[in-house]
N, C-alpha and C. Protein backbone atom coordinates (compact mmCIF):
# COMPACT_ATOMS: atom_id res chain seq x y z
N UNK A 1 -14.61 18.01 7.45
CA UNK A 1 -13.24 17.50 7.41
C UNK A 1 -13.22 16.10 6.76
N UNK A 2 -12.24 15.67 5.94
CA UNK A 2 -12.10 14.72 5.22
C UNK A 2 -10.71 14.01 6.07
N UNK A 3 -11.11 12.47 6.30
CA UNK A 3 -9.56 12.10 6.67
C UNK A 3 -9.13 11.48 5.26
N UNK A 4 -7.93 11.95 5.29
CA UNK A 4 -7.64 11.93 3.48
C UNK A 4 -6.14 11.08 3.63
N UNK A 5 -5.87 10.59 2.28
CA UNK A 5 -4.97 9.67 2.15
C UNK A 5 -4.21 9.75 0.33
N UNK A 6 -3.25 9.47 -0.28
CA UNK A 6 -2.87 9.34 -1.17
C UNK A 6 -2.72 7.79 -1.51
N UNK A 7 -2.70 7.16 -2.51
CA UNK A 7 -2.29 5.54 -2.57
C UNK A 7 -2.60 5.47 -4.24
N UNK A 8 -1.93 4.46 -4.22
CA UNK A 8 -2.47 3.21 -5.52
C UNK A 8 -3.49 2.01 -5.12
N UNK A 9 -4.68 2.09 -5.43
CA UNK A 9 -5.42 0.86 -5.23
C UNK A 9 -5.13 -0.35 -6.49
N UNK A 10 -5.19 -1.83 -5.50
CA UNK A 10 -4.99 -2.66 -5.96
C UNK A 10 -5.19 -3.11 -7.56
N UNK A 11 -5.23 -3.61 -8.55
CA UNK A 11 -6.11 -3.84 -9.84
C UNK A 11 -6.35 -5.63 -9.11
N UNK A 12 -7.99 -5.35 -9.60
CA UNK A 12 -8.25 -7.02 -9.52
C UNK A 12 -7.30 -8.29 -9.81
N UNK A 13 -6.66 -8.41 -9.90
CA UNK A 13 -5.18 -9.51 -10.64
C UNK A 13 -4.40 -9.79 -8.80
N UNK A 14 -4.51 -8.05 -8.62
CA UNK A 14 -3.91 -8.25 -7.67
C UNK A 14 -4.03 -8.46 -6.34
N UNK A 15 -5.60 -8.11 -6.01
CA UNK A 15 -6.72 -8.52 -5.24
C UNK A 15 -7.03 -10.13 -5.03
N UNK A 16 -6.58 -10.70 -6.38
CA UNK A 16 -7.41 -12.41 -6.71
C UNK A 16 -6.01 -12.64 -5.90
N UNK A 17 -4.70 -12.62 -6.12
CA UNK A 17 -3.52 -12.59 -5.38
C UNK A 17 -3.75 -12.81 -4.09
N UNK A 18 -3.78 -11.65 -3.83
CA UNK A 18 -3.40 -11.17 -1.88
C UNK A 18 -4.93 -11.94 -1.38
N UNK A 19 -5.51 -12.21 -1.92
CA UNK A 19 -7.28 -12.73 -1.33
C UNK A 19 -6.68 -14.16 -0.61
N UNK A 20 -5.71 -15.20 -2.19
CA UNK A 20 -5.60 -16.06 -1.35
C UNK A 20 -4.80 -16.47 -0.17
N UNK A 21 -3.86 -15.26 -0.09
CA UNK A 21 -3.15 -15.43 1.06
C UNK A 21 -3.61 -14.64 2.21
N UNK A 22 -4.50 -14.06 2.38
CA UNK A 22 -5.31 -13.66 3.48
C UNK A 22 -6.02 -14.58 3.74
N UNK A 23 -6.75 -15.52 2.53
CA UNK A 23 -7.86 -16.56 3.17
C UNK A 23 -6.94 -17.95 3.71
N UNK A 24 -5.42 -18.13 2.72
CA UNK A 24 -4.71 -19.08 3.96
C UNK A 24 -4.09 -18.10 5.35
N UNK A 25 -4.05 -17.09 5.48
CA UNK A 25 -3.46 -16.77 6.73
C UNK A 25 -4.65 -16.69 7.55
N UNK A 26 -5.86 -16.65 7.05
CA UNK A 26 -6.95 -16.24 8.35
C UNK A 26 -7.16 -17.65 9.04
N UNK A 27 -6.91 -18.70 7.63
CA UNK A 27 -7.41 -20.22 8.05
C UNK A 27 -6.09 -20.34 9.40
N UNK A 28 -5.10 -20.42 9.16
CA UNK A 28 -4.15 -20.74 10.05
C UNK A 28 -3.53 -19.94 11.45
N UNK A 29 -4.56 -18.86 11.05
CA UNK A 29 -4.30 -17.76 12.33
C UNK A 29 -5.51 -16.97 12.28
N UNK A 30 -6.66 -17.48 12.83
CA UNK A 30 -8.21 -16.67 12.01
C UNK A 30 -8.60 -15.67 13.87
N UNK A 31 -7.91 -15.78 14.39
CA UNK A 31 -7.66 -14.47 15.52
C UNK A 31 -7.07 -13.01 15.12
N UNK A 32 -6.96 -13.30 14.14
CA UNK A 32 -6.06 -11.88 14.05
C UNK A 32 -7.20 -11.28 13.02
N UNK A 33 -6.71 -9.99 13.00
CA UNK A 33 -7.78 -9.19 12.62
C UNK A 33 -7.13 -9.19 10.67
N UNK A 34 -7.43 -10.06 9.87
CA UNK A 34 -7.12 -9.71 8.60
C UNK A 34 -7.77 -8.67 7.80
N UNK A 35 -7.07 -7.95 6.89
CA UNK A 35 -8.49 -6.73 5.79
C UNK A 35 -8.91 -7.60 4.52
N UNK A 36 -9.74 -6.67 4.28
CA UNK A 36 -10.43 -6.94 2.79
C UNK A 36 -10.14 -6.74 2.26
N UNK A 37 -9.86 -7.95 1.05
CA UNK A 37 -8.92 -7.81 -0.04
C UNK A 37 -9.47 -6.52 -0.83
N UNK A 38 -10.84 -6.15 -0.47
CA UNK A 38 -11.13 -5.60 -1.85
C UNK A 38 -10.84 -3.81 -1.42
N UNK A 39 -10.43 -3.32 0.26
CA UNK A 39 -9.94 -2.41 0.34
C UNK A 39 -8.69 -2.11 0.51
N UNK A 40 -7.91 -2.95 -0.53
CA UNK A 40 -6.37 -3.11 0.30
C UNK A 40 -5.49 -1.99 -1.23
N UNK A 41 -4.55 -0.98 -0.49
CA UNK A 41 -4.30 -0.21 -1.35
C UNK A 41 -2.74 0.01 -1.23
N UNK A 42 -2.22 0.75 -1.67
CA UNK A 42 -0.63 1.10 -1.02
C UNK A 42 -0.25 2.58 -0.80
N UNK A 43 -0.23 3.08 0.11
CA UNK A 43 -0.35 4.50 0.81
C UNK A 43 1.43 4.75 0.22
N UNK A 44 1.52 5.93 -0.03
CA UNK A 44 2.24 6.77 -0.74
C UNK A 44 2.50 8.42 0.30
N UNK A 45 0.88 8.45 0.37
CA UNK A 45 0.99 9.65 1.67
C UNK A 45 -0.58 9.73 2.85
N UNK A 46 -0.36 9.84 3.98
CA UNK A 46 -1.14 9.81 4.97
C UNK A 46 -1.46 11.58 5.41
N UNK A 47 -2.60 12.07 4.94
CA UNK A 47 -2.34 13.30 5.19
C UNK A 47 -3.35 13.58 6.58
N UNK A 48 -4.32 12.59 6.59
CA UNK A 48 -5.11 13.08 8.23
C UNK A 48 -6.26 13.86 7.83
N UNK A 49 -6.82 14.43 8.45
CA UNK A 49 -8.30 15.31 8.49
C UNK A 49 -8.10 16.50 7.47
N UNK A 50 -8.44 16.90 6.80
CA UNK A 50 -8.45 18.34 5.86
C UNK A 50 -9.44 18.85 5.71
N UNK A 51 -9.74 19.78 5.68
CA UNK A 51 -10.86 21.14 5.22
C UNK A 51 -10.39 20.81 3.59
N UNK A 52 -11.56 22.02 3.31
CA UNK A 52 -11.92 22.00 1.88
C UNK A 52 -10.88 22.18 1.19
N UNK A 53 -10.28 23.53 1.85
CA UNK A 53 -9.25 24.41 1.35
C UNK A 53 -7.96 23.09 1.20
N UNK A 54 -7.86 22.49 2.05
CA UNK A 54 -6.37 21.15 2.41
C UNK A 54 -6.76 20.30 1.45
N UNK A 55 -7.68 19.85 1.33
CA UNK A 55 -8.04 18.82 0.19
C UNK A 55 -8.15 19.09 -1.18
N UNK A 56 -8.25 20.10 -1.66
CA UNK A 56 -8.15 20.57 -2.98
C UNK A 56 -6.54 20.90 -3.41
N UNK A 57 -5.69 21.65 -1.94
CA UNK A 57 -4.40 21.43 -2.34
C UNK A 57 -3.46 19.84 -2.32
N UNK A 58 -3.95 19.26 -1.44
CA UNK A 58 -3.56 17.69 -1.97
C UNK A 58 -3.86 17.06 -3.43
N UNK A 59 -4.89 17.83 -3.86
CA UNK A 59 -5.49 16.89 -5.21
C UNK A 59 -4.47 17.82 -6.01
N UNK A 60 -4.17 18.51 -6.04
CA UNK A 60 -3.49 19.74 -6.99
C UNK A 60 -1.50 19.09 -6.82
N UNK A 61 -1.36 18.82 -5.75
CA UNK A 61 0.27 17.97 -5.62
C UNK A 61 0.23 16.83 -6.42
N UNK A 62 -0.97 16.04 -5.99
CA UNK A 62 -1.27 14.52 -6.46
C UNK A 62 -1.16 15.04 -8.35
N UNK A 63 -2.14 15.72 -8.91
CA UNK A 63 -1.90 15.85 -10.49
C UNK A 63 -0.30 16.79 -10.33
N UNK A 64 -0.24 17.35 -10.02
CA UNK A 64 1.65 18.06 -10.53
C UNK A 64 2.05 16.81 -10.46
N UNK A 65 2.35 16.09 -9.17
CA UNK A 65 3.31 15.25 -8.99
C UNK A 65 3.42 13.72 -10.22
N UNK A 66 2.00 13.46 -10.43
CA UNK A 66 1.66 12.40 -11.44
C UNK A 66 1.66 13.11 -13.24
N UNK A 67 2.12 14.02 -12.86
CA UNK A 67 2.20 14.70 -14.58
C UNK A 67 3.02 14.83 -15.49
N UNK A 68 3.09 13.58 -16.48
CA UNK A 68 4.39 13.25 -17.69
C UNK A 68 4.88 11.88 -16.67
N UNK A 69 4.69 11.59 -15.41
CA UNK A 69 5.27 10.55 -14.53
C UNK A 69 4.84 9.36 -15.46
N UNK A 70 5.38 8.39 -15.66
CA UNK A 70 5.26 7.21 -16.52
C UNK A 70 4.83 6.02 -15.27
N UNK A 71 4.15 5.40 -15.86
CA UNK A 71 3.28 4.08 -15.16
C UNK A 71 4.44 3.00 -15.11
N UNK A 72 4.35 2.19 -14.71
CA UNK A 72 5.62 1.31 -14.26
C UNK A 72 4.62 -0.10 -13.70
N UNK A 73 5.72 -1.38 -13.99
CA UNK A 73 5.44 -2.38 -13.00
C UNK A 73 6.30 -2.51 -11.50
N UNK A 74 5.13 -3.54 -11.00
CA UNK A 74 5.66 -4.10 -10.00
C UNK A 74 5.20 -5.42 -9.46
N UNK A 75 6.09 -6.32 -8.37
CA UNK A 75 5.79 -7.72 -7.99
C UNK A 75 5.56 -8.09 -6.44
N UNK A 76 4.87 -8.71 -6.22
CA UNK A 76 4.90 -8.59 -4.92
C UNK A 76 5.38 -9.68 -4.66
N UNK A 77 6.06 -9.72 -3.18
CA UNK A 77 6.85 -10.30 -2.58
C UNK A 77 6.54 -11.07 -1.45
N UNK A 78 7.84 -11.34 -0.80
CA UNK A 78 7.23 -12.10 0.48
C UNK A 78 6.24 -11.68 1.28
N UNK A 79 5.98 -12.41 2.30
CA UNK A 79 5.23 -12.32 3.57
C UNK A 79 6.44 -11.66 4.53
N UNK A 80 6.36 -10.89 5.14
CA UNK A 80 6.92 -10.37 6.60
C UNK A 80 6.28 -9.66 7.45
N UNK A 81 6.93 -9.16 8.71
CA UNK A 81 6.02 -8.90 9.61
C UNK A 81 6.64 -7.59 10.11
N UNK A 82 6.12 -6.32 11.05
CA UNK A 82 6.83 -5.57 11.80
C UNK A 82 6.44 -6.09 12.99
N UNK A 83 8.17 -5.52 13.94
CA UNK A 83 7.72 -5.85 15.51
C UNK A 83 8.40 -7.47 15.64
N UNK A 84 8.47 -8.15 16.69
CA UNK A 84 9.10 -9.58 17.09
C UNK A 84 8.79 -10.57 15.83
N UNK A 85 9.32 -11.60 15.43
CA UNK A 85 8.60 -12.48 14.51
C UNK A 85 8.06 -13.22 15.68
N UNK A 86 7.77 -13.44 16.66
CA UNK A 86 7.24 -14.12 17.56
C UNK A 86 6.13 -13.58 17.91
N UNK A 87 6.42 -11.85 18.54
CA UNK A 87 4.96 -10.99 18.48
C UNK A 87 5.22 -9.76 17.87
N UNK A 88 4.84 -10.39 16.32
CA UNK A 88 4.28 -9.18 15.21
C UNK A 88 3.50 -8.05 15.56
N UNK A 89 3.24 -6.89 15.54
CA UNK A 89 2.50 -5.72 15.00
C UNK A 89 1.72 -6.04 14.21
N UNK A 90 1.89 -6.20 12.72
CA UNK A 90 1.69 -6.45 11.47
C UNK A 90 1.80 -7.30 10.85
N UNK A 91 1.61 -7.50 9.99
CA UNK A 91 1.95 -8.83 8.71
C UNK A 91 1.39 -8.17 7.68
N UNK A 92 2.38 -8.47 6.58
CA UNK A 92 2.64 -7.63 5.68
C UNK A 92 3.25 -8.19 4.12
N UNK A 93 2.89 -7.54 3.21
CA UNK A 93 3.39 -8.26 1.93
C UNK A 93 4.53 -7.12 1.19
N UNK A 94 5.32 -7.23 0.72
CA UNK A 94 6.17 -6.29 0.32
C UNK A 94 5.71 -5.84 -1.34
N UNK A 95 6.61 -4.97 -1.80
CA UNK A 95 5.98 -4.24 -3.45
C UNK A 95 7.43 -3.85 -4.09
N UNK A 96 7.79 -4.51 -4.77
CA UNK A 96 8.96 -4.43 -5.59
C UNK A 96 8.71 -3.79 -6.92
N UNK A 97 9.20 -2.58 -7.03
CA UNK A 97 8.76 -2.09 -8.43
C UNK A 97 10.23 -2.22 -9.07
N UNK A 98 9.85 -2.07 -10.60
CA UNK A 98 11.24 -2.54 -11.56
C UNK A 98 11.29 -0.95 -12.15
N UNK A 99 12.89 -1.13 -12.50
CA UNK A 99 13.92 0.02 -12.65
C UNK A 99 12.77 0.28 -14.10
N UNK A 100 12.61 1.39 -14.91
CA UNK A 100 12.29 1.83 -16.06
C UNK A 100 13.46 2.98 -16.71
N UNK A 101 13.73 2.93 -18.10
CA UNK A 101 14.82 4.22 -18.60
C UNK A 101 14.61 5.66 -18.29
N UNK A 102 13.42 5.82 -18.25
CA UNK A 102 12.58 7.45 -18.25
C UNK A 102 13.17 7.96 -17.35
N UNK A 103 13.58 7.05 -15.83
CA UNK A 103 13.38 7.97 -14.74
C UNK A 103 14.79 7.13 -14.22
N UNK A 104 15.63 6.30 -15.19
CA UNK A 104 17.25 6.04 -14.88
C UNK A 104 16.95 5.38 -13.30
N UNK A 105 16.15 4.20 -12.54
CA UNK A 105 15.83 3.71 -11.29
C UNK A 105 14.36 3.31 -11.23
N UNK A 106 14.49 3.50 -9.73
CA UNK A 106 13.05 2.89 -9.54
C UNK A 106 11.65 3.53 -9.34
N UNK A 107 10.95 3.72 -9.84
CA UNK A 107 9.90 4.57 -10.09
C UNK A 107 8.49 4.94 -9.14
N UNK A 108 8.66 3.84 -8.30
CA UNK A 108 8.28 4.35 -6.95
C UNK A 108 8.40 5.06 -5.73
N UNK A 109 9.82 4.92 -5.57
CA UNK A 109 10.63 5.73 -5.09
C UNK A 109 10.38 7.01 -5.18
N UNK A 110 10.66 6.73 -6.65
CA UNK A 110 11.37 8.21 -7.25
C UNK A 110 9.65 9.01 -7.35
N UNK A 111 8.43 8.40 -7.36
CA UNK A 111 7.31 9.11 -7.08
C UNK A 111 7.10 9.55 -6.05
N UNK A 112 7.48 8.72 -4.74
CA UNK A 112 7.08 9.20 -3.24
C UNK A 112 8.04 10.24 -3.32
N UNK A 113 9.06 10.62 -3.60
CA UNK A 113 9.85 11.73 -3.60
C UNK A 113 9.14 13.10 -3.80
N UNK A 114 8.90 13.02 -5.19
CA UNK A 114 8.42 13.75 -5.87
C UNK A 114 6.82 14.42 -5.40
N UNK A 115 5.86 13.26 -4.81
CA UNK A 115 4.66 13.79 -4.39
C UNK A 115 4.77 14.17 -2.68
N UNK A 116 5.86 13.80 -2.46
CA UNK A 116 6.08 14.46 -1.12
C UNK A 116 7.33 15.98 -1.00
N UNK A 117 7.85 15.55 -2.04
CA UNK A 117 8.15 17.67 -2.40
C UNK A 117 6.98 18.50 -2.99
N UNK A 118 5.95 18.21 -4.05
CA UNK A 118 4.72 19.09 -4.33
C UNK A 118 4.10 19.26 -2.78
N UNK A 119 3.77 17.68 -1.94
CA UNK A 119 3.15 18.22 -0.47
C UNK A 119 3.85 19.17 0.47
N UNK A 120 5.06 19.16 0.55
CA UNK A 120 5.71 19.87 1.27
C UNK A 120 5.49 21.77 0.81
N UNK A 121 5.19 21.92 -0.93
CA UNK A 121 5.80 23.26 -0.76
C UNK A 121 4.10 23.41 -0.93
N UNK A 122 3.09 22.99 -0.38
CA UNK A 122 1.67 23.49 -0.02
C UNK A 122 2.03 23.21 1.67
N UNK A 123 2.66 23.03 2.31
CA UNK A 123 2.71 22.89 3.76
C UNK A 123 2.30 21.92 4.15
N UNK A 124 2.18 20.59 3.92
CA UNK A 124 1.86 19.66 4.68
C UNK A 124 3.18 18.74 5.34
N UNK A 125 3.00 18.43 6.27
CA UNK A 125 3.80 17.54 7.31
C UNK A 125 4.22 16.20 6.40
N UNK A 126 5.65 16.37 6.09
CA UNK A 126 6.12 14.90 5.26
C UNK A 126 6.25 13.96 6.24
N UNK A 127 5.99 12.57 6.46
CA UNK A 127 6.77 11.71 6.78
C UNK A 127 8.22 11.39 6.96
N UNK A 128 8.75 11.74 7.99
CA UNK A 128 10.32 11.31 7.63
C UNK A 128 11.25 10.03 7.43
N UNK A 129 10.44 9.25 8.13
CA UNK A 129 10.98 7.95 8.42
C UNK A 129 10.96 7.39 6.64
N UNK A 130 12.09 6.29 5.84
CA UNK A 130 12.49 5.90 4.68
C UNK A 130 11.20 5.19 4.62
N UNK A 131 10.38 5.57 2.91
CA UNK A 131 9.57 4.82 1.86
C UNK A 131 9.90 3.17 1.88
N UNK A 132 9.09 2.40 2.56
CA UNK A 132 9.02 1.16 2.18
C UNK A 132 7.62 0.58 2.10
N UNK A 133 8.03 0.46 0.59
CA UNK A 133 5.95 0.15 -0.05
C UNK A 133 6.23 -1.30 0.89
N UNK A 134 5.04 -1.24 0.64
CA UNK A 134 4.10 -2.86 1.19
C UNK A 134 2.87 -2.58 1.38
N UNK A 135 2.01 -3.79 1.48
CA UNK A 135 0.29 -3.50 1.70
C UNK A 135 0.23 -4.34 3.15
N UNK A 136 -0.22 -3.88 3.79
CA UNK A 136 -0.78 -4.24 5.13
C UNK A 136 -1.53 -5.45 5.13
N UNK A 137 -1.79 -6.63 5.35
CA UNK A 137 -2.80 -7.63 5.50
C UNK A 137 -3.46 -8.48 6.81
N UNK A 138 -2.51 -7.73 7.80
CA UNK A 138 -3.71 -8.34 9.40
C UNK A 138 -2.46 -7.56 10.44
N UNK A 139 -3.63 -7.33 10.95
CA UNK A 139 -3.09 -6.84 12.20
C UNK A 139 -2.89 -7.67 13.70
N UNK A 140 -2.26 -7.70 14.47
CA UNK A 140 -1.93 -8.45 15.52
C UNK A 140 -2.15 -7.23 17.26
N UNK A 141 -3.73 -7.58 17.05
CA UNK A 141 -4.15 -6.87 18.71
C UNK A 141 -3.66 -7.71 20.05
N UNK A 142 -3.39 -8.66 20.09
CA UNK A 142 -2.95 -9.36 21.65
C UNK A 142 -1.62 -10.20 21.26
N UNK A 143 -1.16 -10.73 21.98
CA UNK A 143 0.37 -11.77 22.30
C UNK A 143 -0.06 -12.88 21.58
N UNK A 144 0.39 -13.50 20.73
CA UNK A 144 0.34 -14.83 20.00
C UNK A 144 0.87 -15.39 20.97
N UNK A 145 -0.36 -17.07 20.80
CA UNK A 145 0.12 -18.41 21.94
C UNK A 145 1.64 -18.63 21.16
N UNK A 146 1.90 -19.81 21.70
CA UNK A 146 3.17 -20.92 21.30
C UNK A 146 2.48 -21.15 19.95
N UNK A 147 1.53 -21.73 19.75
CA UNK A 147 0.99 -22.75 18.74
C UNK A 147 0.04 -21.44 17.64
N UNK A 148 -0.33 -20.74 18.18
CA UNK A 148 -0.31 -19.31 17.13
C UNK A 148 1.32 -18.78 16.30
N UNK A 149 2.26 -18.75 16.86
CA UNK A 149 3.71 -18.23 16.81
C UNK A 149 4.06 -19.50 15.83
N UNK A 150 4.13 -20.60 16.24
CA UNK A 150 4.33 -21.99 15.33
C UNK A 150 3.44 -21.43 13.78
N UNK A 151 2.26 -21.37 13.90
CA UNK A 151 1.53 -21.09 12.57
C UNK A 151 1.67 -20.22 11.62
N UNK A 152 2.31 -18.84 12.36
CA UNK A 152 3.08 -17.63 11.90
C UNK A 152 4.03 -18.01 10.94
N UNK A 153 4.97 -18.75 11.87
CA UNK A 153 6.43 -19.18 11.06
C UNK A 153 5.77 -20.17 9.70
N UNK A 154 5.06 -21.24 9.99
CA UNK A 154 4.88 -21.92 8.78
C UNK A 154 3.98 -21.09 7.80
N UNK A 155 3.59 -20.08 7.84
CA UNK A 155 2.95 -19.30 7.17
C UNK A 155 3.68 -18.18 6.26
N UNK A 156 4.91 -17.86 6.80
CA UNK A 156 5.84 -17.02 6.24
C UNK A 156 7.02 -17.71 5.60
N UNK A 157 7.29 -19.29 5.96
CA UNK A 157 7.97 -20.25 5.09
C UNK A 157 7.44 -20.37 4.45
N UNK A 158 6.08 -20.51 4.17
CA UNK A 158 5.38 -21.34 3.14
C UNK A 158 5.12 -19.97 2.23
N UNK A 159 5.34 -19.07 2.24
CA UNK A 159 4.96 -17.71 1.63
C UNK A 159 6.41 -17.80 0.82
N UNK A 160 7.34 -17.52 1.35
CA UNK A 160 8.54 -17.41 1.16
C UNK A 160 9.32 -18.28 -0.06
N UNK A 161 8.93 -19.62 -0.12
CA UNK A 161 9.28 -20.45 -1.08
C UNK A 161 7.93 -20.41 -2.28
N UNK A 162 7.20 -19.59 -2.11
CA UNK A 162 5.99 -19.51 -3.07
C UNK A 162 5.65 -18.41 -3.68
N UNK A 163 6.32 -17.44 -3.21
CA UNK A 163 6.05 -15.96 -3.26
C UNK A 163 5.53 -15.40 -4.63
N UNK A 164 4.50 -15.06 -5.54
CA UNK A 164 4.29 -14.62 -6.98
C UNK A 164 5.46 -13.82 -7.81
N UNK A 165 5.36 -14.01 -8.97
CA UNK A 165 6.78 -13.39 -9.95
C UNK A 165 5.42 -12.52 -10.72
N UNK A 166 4.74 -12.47 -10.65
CA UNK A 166 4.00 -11.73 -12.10
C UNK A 166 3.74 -10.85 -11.71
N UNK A 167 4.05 -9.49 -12.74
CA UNK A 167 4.24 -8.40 -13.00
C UNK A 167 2.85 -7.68 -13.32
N UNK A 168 2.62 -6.59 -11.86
CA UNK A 168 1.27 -5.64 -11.87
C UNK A 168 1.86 -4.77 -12.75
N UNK A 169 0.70 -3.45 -13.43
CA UNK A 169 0.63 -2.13 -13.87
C UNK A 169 0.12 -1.33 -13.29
N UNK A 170 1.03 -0.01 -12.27
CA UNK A 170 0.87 0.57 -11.53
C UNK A 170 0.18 2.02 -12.42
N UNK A 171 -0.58 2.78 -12.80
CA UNK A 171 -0.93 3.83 -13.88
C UNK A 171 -1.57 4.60 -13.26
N UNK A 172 -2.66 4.19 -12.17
CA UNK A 172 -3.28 5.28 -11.46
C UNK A 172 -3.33 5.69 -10.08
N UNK A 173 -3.19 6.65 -9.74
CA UNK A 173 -2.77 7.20 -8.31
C UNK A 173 -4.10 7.85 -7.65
N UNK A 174 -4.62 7.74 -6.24
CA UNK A 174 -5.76 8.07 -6.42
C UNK A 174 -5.52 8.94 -5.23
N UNK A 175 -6.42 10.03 -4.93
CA UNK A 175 -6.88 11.00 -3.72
C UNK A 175 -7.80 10.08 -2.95
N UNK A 176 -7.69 9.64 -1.65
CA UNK A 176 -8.82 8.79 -1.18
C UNK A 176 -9.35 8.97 0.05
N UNK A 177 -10.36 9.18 0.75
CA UNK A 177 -10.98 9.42 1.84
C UNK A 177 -11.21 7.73 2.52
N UNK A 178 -10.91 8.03 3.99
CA UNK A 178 -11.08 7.25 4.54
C UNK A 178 -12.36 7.19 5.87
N UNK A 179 -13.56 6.52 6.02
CA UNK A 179 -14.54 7.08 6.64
C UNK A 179 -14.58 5.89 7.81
N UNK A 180 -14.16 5.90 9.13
CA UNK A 180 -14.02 4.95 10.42
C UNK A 180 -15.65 4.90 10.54
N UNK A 181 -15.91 3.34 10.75
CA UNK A 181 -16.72 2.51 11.47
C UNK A 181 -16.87 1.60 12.38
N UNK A 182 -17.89 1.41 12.88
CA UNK A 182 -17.73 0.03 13.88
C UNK A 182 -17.09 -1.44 12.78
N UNK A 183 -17.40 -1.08 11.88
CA UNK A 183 -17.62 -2.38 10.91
C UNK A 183 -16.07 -2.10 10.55
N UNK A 184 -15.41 -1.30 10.85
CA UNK A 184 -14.25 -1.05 9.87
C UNK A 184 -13.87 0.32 8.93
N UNK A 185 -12.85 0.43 8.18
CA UNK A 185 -12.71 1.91 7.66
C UNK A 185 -13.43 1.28 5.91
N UNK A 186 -14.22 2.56 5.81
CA UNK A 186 -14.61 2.11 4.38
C UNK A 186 -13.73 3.35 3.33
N UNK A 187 -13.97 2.92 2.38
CA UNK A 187 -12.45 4.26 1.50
C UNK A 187 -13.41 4.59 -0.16
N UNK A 188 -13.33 5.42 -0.26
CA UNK A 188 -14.00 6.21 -1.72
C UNK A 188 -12.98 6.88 -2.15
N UNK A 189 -12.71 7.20 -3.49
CA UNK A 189 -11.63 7.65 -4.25
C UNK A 189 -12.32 9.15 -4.64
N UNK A 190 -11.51 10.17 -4.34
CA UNK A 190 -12.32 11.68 -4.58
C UNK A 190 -11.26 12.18 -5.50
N UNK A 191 -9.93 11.53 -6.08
CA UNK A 191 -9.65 12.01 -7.44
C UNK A 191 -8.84 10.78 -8.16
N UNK A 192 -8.78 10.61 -9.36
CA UNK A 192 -7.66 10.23 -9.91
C UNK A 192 -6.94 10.82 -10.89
N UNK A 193 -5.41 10.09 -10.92
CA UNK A 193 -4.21 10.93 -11.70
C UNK A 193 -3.51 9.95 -12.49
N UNK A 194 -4.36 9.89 -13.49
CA UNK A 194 -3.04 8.96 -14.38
C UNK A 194 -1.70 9.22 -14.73
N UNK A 195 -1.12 7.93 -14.64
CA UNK A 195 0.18 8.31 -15.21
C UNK A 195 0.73 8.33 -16.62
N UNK A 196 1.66 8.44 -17.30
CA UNK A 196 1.59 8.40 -18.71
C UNK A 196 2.16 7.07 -18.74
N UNK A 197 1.58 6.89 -20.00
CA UNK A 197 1.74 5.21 -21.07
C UNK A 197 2.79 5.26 -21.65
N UNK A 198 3.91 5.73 -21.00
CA UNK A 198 5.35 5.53 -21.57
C UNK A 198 6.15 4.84 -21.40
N UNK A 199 5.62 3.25 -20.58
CA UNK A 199 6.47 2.07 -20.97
C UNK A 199 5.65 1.08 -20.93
N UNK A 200 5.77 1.30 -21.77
CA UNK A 200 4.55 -0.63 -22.39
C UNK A 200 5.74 -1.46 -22.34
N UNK A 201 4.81 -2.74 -22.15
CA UNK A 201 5.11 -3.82 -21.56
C UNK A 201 6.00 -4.62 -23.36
């Protein structure tokens, strides 16, 4: 059994990015459990454990669904959190992709759509709850003090008035296995699906 996953992994640009705001959020809140920049990806679809047979039909949605689909940018955004801003769940960076002509909107969207109708008519369990990209960057296991909660807020002001404008290239979509450790989840890519080069920059 494979625990399997759909996503876009980061491109280095965007790794050197999110690195330094994980290494100021760990400095100012270094209790919380932050990830590694270098496994940080953006999930599209969560499919869970699969046999052979389940994983070959995921890779088979993933190419339909990415086929003639045009590559697109996107920017990342603020800092926010799920759960209290006092006691977060999460902390989190958002993913703003820009409208392109091909597809008349927004092209992320309009992909999670699309690779979650190919998953659906192989039978897999869609997600229902509404598509909102973002990449995950620390997790919050216990109650933040007063003076943890203080560091939060200046951490998401200071994000907020600083936030990056420069424009990623989103092109490849990957099939990815996820393998749990003591050390953490480590992730290997078991397909990729390019998208087409039909809007240059």
């Amino acid at each position: 059994m494979t625990r399997t996953f759909i996503a876009f992994a980061m491109p280095a640009s965007t790794q050197r990015v999110l690195e330094r705001v994980i290494d100021q959020g760990a400095q100012a809140l270094p209790a919380l459990r932050w990830v590694d920049p270098a496994s940080i990806h953006l999930t599209l679809a969560f499919l869970g454990e699969l046999d052979a047979e389940r994983l070959a039909l995921a890779m088979e949605a993933a190419r339909v669904a990415t086929h003639d689909f045009p590559s697109f940018d996107y920017r990342l955004t603020a800092l926010s959190v799920f759960g209290s801003p006092l006691q977060p769940r999460t902390i989190w960076m958002g993913i703003q992709d820009q409208p392109i002509a091909q597809l008349h909107g927004f092209p992320l969207q309009q992909l999670h759509h699309v690779l979650n109708r190919e998953l659906a008519r192989r039978a897999f369990d869609i997600e229902k709850r509404p598509f909102s990209p973002h990449i995950t960057l620390a997790r919050v296991k216990q109650p933040l003090s007063p003076s943890e909660q203080q560091a939060l807020q200046r951490l998401l002001h200071s994000n907020q008035s600083s936030s990056p404008s420069t424009l990623y290239r989103a092109s490849h979509l990957h099939v990815m296995k996820s393998e749990l450790s003591p050390a953490g989840a480590k992730y290997a890519v078991l397909q990729t699906s390019d998208l087409a080069l039909l809007h240059p920059r």
